[in-house]
Protein backbone atom coordinates (compact mmCIF):
# COMPACT_ATOMS: atom_id res chain seq x y z
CA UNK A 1 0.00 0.00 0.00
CA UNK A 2 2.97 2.25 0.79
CA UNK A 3 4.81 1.74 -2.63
CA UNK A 4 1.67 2.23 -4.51
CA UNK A 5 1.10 5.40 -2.47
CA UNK A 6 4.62 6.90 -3.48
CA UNK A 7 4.21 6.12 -6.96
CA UNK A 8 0.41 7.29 -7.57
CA UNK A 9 -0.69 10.86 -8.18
CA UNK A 10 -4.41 12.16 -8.72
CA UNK A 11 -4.81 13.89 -11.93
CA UNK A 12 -6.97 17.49 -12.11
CA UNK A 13 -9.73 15.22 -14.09
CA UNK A 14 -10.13 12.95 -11.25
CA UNK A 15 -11.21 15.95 -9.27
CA UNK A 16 -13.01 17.01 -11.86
CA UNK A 17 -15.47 14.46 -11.84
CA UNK A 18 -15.48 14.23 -8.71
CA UNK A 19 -16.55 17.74 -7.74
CA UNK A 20 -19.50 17.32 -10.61
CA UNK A 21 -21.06 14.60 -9.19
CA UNK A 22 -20.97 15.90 -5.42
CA UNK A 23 -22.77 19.36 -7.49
CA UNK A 24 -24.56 16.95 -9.09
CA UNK A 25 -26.02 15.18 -5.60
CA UNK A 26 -26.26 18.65 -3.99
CA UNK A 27 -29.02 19.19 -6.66
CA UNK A 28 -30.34 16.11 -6.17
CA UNK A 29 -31.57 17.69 -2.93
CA UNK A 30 -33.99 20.11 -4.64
CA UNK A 31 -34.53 17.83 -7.98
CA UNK A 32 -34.93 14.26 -6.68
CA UNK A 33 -34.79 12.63 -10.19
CA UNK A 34 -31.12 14.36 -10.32
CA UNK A 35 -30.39 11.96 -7.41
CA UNK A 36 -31.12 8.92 -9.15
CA UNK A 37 -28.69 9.94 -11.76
CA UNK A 38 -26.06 11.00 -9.04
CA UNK A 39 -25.89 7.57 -7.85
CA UNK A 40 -25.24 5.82 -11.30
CA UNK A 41 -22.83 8.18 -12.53
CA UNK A 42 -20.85 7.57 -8.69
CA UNK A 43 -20.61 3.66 -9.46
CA UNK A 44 -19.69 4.69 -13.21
CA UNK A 45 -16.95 6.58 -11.98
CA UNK A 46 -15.61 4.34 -9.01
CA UNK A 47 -15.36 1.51 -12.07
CA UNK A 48 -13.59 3.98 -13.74
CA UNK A 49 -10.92 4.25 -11.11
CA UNK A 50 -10.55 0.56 -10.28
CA UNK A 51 -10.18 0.18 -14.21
CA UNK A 52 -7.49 2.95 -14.39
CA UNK A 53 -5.32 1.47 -11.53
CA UNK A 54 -5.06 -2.25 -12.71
CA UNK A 55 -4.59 -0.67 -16.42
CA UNK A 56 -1.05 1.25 -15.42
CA UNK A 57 -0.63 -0.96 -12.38
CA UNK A 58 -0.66 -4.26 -14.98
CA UNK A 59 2.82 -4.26 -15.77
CA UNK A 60 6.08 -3.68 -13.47
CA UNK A 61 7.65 -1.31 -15.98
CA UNK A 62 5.42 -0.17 -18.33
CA UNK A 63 7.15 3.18 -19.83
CA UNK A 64 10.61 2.74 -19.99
CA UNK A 65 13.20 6.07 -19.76
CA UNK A 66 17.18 6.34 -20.83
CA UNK A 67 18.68 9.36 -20.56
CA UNK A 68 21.83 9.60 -22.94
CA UNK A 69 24.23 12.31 -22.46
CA UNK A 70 28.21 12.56 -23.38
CA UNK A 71 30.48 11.90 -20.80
CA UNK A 72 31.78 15.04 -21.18
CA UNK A 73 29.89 18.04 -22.15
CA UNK A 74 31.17 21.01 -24.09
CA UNK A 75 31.88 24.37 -22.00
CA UNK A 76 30.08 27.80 -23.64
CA UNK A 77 27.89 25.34 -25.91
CA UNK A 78 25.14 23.91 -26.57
CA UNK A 79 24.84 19.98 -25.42
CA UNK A 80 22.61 17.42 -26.74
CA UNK A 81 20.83 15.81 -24.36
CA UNK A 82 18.20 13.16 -25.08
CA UNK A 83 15.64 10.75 -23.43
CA UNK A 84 14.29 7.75 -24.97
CA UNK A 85 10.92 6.75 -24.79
CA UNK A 86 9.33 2.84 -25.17
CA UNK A 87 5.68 2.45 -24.15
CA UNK A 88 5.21 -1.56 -23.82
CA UNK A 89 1.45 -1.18 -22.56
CA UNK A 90 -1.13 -2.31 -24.88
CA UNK A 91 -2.95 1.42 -24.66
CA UNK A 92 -1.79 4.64 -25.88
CA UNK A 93 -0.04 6.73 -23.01
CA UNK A 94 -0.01 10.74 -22.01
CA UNK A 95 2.09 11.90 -19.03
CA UNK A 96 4.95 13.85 -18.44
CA UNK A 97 8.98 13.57 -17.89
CA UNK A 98 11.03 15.60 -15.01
CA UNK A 99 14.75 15.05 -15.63
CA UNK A 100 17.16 15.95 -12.66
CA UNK A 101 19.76 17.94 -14.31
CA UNK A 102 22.88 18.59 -12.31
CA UNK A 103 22.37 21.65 -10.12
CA UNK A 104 24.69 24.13 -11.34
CA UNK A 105 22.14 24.69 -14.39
CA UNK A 106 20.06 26.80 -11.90
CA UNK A 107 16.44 24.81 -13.49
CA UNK A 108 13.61 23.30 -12.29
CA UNK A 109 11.59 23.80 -16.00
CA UNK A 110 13.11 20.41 -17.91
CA UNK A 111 9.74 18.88 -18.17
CA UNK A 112 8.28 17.41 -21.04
CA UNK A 113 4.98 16.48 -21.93
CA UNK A 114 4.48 13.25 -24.12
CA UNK A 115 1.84 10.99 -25.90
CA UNK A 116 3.00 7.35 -26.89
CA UNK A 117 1.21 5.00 -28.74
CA UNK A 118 1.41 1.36 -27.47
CA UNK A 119 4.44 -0.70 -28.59
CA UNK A 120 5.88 2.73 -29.83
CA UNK A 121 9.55 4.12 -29.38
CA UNK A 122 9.90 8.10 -29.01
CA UNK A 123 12.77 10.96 -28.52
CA UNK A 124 13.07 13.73 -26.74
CA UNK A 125 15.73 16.15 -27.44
CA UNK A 126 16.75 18.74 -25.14
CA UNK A 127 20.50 20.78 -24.46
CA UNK A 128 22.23 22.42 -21.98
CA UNK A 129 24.52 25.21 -21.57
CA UNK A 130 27.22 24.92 -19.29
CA UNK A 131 29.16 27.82 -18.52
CA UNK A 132 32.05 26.55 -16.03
CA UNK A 133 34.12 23.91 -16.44
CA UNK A 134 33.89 20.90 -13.24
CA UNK A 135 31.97 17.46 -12.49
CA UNK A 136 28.27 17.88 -13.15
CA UNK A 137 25.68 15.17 -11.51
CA UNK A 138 22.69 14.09 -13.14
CA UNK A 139 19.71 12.87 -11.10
CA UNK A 140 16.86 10.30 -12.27
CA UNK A 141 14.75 10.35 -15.03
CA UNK A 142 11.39 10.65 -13.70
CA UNK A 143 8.49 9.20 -15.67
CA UNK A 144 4.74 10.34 -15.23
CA UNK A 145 2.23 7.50 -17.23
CA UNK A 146 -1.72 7.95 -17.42
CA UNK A 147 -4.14 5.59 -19.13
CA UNK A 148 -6.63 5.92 -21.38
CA UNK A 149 -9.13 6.92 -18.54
CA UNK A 150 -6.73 9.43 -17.16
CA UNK A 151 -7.29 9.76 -13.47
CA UNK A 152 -4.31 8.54 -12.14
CA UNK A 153 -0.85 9.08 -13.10
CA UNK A 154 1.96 6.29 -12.48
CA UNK A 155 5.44 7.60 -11.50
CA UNK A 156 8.48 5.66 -12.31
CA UNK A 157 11.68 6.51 -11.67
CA UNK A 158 14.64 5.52 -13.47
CA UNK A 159 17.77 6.25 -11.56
CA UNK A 160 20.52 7.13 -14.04
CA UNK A 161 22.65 9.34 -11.96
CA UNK A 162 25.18 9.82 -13.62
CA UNK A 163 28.86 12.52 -13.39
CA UNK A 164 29.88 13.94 -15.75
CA UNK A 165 32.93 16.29 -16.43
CA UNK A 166 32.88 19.66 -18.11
CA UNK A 167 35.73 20.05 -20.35
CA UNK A 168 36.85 23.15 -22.30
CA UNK A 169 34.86 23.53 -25.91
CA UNK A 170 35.84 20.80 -27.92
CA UNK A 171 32.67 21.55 -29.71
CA UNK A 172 34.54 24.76 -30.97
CA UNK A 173 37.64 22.79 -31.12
CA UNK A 174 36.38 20.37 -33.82
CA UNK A 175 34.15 22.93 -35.69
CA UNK A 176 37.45 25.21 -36.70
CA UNK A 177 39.20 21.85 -36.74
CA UNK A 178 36.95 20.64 -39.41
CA UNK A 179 37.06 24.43 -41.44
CA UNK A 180 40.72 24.24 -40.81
CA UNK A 181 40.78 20.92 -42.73
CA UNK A 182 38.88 21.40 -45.90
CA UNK A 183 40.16 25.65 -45.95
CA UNK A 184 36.53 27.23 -45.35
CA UNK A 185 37.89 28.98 -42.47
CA UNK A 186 36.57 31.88 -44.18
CA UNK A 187 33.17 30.68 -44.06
CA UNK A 188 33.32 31.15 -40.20
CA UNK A 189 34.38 34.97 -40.27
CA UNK A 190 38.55 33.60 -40.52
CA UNK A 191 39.76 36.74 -42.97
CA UNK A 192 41.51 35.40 -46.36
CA UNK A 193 45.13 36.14 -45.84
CA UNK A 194 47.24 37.36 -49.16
CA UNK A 195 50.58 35.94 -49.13
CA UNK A 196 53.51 37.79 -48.33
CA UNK A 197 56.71 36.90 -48.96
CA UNK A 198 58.12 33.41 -50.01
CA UNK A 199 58.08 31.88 -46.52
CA UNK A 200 56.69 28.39 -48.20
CA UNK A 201 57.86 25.44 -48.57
CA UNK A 202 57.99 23.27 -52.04
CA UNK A 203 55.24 20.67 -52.12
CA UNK A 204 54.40 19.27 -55.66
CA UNK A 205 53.78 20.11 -58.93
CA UNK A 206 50.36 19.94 -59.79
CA UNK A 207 48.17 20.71 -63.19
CA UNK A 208 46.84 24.50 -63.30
CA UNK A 209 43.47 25.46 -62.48
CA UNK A 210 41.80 28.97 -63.03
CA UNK A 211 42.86 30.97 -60.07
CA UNK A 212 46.15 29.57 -59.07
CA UNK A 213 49.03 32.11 -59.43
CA UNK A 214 50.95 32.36 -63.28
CA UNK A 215 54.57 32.82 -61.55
CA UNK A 216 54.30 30.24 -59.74
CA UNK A 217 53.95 28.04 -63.66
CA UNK A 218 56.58 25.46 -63.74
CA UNK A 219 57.71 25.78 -67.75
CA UNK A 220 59.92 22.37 -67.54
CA UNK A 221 57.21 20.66 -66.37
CA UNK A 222 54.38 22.33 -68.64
CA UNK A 223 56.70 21.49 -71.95
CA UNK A 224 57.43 18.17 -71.14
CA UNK A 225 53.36 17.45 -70.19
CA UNK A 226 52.10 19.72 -73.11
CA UNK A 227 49.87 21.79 -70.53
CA UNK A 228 50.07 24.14 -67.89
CA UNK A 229 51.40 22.69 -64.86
CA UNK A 230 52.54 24.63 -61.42
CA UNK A 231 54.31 24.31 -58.27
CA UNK A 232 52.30 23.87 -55.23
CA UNK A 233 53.80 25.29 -52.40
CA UNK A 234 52.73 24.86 -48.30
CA UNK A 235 53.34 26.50 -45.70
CA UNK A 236 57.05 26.52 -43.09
CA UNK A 237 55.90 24.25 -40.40
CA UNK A 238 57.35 23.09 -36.98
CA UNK A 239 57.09 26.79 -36.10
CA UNK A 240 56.63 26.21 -31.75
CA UNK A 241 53.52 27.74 -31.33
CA UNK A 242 52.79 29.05 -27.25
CA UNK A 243 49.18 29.78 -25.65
CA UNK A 244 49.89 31.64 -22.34
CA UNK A 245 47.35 32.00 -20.20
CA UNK A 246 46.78 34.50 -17.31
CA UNK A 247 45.00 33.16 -14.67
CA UNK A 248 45.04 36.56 -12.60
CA UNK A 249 42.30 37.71 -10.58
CA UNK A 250 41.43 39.90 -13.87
CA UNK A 251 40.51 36.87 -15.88
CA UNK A 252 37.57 36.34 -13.06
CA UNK A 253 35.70 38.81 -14.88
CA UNK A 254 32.09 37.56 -15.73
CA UNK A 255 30.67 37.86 -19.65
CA UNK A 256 27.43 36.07 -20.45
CA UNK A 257 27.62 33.77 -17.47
CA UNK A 258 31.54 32.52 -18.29
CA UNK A 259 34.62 34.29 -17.23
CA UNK A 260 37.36 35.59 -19.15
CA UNK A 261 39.16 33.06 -17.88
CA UNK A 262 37.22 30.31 -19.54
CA UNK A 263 37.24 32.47 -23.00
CA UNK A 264 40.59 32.19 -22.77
CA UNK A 265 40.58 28.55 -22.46
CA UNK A 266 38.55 27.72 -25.03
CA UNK A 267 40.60 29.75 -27.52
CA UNK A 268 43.66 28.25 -26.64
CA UNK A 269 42.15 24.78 -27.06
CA UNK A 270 41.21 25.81 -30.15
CA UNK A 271 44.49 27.48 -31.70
CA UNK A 272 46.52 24.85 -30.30
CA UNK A 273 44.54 22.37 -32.39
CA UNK A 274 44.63 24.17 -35.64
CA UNK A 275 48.51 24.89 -35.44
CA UNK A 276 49.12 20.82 -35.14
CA UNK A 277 46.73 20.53 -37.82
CA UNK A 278 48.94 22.82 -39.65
CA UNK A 279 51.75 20.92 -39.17
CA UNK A 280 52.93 23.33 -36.09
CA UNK A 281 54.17 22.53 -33.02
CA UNK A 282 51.95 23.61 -30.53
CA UNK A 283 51.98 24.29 -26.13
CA UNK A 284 50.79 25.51 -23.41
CA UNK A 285 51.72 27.94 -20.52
CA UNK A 286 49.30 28.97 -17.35
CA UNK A 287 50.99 31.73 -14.84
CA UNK A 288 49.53 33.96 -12.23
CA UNK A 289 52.28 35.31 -9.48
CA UNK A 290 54.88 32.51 -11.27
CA UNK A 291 54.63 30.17 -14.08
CA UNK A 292 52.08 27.36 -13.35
CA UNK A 293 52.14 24.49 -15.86
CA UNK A 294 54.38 24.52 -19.13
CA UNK A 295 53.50 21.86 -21.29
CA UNK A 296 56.67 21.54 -24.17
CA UNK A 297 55.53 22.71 -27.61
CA UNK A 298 55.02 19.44 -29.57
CA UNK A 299 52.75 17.95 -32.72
CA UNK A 300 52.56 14.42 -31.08
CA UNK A 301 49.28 12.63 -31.01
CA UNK A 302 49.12 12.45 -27.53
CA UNK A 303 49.90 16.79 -27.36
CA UNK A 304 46.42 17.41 -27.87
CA UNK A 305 44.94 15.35 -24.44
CA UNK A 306 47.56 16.82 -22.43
CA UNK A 307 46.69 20.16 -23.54
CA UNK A 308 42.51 19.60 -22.96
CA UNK A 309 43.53 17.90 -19.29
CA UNK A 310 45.48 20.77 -18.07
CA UNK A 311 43.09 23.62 -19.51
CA UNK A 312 40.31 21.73 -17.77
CA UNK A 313 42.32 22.00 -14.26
CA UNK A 314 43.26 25.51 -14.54
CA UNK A 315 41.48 27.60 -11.94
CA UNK A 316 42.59 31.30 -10.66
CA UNK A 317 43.41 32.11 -7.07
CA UNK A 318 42.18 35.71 -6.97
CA UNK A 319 46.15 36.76 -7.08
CA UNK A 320 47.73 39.52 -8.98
CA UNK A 321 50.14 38.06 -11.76
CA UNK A 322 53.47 38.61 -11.78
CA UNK A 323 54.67 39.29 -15.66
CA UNK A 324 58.01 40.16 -14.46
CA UNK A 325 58.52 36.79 -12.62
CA UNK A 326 57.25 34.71 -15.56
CA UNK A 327 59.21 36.76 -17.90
CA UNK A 328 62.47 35.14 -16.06
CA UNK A 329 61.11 31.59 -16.45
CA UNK A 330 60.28 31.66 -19.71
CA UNK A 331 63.45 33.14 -21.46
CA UNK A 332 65.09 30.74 -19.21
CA UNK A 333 62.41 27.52 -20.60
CA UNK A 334 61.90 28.55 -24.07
CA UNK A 335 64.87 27.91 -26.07
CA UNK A 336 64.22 28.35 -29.70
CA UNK A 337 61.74 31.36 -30.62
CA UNK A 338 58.29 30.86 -30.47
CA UNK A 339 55.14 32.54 -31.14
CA UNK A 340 53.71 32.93 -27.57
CA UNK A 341 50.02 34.34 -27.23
CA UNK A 342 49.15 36.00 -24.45
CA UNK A 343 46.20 35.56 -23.18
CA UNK A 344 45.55 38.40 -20.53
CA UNK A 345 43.34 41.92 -19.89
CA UNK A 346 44.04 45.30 -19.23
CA UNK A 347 41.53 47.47 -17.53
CA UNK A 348 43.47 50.73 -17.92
CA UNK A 349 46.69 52.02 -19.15
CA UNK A 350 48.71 52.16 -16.30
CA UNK A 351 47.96 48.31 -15.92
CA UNK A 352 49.43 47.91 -19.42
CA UNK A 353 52.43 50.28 -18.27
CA UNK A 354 53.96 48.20 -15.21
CA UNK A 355 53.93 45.15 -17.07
CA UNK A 356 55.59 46.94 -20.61
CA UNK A 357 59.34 46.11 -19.81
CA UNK A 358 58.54 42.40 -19.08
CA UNK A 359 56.77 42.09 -22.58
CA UNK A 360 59.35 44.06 -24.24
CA UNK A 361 62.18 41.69 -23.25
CA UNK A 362 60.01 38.83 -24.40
CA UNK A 363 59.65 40.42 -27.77
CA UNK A 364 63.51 40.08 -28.32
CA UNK A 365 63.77 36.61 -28.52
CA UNK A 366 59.87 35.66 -29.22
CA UNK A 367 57.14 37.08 -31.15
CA UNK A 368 54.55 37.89 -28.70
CA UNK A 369 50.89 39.20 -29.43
CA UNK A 370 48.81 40.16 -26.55
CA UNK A 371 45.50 39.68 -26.68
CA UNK A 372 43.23 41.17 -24.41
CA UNK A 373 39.61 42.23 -23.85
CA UNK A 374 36.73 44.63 -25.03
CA UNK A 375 34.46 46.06 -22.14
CA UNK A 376 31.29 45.37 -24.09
CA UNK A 377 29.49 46.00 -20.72
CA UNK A 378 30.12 49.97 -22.06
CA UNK A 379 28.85 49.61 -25.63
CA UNK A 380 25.07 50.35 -24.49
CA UNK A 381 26.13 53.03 -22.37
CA UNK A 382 28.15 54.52 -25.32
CA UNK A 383 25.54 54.37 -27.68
CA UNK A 384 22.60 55.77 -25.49
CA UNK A 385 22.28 59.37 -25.09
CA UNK A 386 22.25 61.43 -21.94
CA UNK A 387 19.27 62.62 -20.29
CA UNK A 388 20.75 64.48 -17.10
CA UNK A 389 24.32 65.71 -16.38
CA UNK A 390 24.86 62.60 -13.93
CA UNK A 391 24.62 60.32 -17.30
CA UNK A 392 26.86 62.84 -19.39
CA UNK A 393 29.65 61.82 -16.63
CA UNK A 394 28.90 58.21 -16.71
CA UNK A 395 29.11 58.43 -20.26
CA UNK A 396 32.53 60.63 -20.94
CA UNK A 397 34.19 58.03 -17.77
CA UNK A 398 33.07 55.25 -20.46
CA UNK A 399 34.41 56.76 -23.47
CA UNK A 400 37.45 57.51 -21.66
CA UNK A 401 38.09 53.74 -20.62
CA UNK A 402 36.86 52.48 -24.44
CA UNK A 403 40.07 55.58 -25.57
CA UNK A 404 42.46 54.16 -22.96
CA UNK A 405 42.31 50.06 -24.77
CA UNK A 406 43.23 51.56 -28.29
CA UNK A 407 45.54 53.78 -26.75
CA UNK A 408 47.14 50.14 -25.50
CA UNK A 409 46.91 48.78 -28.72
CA UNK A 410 49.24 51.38 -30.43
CA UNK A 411 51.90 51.39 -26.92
CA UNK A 412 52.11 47.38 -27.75
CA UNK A 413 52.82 47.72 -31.12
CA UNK A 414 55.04 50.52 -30.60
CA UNK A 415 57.71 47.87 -28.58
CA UNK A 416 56.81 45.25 -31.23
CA UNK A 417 54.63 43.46 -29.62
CA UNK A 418 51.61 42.39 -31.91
CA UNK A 419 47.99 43.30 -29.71
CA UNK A 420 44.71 41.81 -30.46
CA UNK A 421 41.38 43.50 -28.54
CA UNK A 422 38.56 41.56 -29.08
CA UNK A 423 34.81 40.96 -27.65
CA UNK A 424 35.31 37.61 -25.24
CA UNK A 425 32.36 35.94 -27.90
CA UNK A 426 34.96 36.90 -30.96
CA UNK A 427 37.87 35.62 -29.25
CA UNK A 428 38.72 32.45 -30.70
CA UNK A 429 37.97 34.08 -34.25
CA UNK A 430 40.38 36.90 -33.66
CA UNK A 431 43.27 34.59 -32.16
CA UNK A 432 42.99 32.07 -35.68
CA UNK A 433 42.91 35.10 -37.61
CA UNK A 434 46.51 36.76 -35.93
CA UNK A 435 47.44 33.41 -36.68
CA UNK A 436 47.26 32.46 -40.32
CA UNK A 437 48.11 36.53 -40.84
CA UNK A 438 51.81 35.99 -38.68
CA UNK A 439 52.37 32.85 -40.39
CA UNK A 440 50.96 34.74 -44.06
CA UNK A 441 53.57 37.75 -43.51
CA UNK A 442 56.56 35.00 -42.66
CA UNK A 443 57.04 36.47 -39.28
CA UNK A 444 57.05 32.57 -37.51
């Protein structure tokens, strides 16, 4: 009696009905025929509920429920989540689904409403957005079945809690992985890079096709094959590419529910992929007050793991980073020149200003580009116009900060460093694109 208890709810029709046939007797006090037809319609509907409980209560496991998620979901994107549905009564059944998603989601909406014929298999697709990398716990899959009568819904619970880890975007990882591949960057908002130079590497000699360059014909090869025929040329590789990641207490900064931190990390996931797929060797550096984790720049086929495992680890510790400190370690670490990026923020120019000596020593044996953060939190402010001398304030102290990151641009590039300011959402675009334009120019 208990278990049945747990697992049986009263639908709204069952009280329905109900409360019409108690208005229904309450007239019968005044009409007396009324009461006659009271007391048939009562047994009527007491068959009705004794039918309705041996119909769902006739088999142990009537709807079945499997949740099937990734064991590791994407950071910043969308996840594919999806429950599937087999109905093995012999009736058609309506109910609804409550999934226990892990709590840092913040929602008590994933509900679903269904109809499933009998025998029948069904999906339900849902996704979820994580915005912070960690171990996520899923709950049961909770199951809500009514027959055709309807007055009782049967709960079953299907307990597939289940962990599972949060990893930096390899969703954005693979999709410039896959444009990187098949050269549609550009198709993703990658800029097309002209050549400069002759920092490229023989190849083969391949047969012409409209659009390929006429100095680069090969006039041996085109007389002895009677047609046009051209060198192909690639690009240098082995450069040692560097993502170095700040993990001050600057990168905390929030964006659309994910810190600047976690921009960062995706990025680098993603750059670091594309300059192995290039044929680059690529690694990774975390700092705040010293150098945290240097993994060796490297193309191997294990490089790419070792880089997702230590991004997913990295967390800040609220300190202030110490450029000059790291500057030490890695002149002393690197050996050969590398193209580090610097993954970092500035929130004014004096911030840029105590760390400019460290980054100009780097810039004599590497090539370092710093990239670094819009405040887009200022770009409504900017935009609006002022109503009261309070908001003209508001607005010139914005404009003023908004001056002050350009003005950091051109004091970067005055020392030779390369700077890249970017909205956190365009981050990863802006990083590929400094990218393919160093190695375009022949500067790695």
């Amino acid at each position: 009696m208990i278990s049945f208890l747990r697992t049986s709810y009263t639908s709204n029709r069952f009280y329905l009905v109900g409360g019409a046939l108690a208005g229904l007797f309450l007239l019968g006090h005044f009409f007396a025929p009324l009461l006659y037809i009271g007391r048939v319609l009562l047994l009527v509907y007491l068959v009705l509920i004794v039918l309705d409980l041996l119909m769902i209560y006739s088999l142990k496991n009537g709807v079945e429920a499997v949740r099937v998620a990734p064991d590791k979901l994407s950071n910043g994107d969308d996840n594919s989540i999806r429950i599937e549905l087999h109905n093995y009564y012999s009736f058609r059944v309506t109910g609804g689904i409550v999934d226990e998603i892990p709590h840092q989601f913040q929602k008590r909406d994933v509900n679903f409403s269904y109809s499933i014929k009998a025998g029948e298999e069904k999906e339900i697709r849902y996704t979820l957005h994580p915005v912070k990398r960690g171990v996520y716990s899923f709950g049961a899959v909770n199951v809500f079945a009514s027959g055709p009568v309807g007055f009782f819904r049967r709960r079953y619970r299907y307990d597939y809690g289940k962990e599972v880890a949060v990893y930096p975007s390899y969703i954005q990882m693979r999709k410039y992985e896959l444009l990187a591949i098949s050269n549609q960057l550009v198709d993703s908002g990658i800029k097309k890079i002209r050549r400069i130079g002759h920092n490229m590497e023989f190849e083969q000699i391949k047969d012409y096709v409209p659009g390929d360059d006429f100095r680069t014909i090969n006039w041996k090869a085109t007389a002895r094959r009677s047609q046009l025929m051209v060198n192909n040329y690639t690009d240098e590789r082995s450069q040692h590419i560097y993502a170095v990641i700040d993990k001050g207490r600057l990168m905390k900064s929030p964006f659309k529910g994910m810190t600047l931190l976690d921009y960062a990390i995706n990025a680098s996931l993603a750059i670091t992929n594309i300059a192995i797929k290039k044929d680059d060797k690529a690694g990774l550096v975390t700092y705040e007050s010293t150098v945290d984790q240097i993994i060796p720049a490297s193309k191997r086929n294990v490089q790419m793991k070792l880089i997702n495992e230590a991004l997913y680890h990295q967390e800040t510790s609220f300190m202030e980073s110490d450029l000059g400190r790291v500057t030490v370690q890695l002149l002393r670490k690197l050996n050969q020149r590398s193209l580090l990026l610097f993954f970092t923020n500035f929130e004014s120019i004096v911030s840029m200003e105590r760390q400019l000596s460290h980054l100009r020593r780097l810039a004599h044996s590497h090539l370092v580009v710093c990239i670094f953060f819009e405040n887009t939190e200022l770009t409504g402010l900017l935009n609006s116009t002022p109503k009261n001398l309070e908001q003209v304030y508001i607005k010139t102290i914005g404009e003023k900060f908004v001056l002050e990151k350009k003005q950091i641009v051109k004091e970067l590039n005055k020392i030779g460093v390369h700077a890249v300011l970017t909205p956190p959402e365009n981050l990863t675009v802006q990083t590929v694109n400094k990218y393919l334009e160093l190695k375009a120019r022949g500067l790695i």
